[in-house]
Protein backbone atom coordinates (compact mmCIF):
# COMPACT_ATOMS: atom_id res chain seq x y z
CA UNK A 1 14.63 5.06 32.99
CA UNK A 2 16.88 5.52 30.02
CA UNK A 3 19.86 7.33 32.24
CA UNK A 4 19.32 3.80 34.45
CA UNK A 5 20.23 1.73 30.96
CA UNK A 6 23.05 4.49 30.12
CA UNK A 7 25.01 4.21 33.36
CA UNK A 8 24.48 0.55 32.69
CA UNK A 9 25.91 1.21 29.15
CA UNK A 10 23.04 -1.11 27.95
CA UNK A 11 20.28 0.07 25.64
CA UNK A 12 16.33 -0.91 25.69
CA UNK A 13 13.78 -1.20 22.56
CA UNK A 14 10.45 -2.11 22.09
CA UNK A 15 9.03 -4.05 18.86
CA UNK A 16 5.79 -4.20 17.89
CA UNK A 17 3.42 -5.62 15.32
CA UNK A 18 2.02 -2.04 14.92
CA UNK A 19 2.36 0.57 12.53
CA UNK A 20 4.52 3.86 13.09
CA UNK A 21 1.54 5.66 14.04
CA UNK A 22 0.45 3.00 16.58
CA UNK A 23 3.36 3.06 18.04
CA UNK A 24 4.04 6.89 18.41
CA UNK A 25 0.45 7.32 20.33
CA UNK A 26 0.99 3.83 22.32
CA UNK A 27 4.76 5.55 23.45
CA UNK A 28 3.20 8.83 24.06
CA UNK A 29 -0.12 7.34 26.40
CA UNK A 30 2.84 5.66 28.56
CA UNK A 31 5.15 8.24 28.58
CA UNK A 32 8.02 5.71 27.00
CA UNK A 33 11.29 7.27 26.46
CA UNK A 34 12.85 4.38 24.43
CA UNK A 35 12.73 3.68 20.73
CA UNK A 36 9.67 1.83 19.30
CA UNK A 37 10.63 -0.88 16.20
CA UNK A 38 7.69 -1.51 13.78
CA UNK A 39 7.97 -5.17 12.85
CA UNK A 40 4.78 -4.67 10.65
CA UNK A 41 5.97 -8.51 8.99
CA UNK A 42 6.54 -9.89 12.02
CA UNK A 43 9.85 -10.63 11.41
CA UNK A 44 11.56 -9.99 14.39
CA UNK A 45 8.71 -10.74 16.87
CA UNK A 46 8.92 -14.45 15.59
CA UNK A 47 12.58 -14.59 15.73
CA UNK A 48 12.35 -13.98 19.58
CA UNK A 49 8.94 -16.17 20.30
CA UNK A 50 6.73 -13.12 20.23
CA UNK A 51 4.87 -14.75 17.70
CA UNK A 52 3.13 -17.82 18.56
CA UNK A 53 -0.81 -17.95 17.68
CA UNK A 54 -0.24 -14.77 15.20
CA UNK A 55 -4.16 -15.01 14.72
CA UNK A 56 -4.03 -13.31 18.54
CA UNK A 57 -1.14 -10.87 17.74
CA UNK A 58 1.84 -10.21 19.88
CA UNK A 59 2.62 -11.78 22.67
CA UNK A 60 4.36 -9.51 25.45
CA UNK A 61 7.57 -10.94 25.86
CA UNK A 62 11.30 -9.89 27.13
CA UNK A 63 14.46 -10.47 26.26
CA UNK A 64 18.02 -9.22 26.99
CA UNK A 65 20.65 -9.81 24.44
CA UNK A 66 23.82 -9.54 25.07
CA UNK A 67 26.90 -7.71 23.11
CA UNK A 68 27.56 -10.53 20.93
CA UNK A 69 23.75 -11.02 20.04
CA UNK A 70 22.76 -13.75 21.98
CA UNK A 71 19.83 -14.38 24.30
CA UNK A 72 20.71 -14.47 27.50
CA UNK A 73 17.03 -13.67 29.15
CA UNK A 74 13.91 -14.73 27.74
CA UNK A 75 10.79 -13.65 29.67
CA UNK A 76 7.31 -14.29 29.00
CA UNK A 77 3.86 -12.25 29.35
CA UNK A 78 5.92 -9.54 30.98
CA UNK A 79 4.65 -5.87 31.67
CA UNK A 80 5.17 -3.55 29.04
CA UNK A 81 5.32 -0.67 31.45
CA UNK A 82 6.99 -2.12 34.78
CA UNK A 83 9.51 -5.30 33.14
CA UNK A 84 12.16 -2.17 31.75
CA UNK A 85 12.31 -0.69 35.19
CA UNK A 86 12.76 -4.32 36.65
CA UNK A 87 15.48 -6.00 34.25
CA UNK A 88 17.86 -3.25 34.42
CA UNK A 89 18.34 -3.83 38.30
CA UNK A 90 19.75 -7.03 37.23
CA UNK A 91 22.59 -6.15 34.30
């Protein structure tokens, strides 16, 4: 999946409430090539609506940003393990 995002000169991340740890077993039980961010503070997951009822955690969303920084996509409850293969059909 990453070469797909390379050709498309485009670049995918996941964020997550979770700590370093978390993350590195979570990327290595789905086989995730891509970079994990730890937003421990939640800083970034409530900057992009991720964040909503924080007494249920996370909520899955997507989002494509574009060059300049802005949203351009905003998806909600998507699939953590099929929503990368999906958006990058459509940059």
């Amino acid at each position: 999946m990453k070469a797909d995002y390379d050709r498309k000169n485009a670049v995918i991340l996941g964020v997550s409430f979770d700590t370093p740890a978390d993350n590195k077993k979570f990327a290595e039980k789905f086989h995730f090539n891509f970079p994990l961010i730890c937003d421990t503070d939640r800083t970034i997951g409530t900057a992009y609506g991720a964040n909503v009822d924080p007494a249920k955690g996370a909520q899955r969303v997507g989002v494509v940003v574009d060059r300049e920084g802005k949203i351009k996509e905003w998806h909600e409850r998507v699939d953590a393990r099929a929503w990368p293969a999906e958006v990058v059909k459509t940059l």
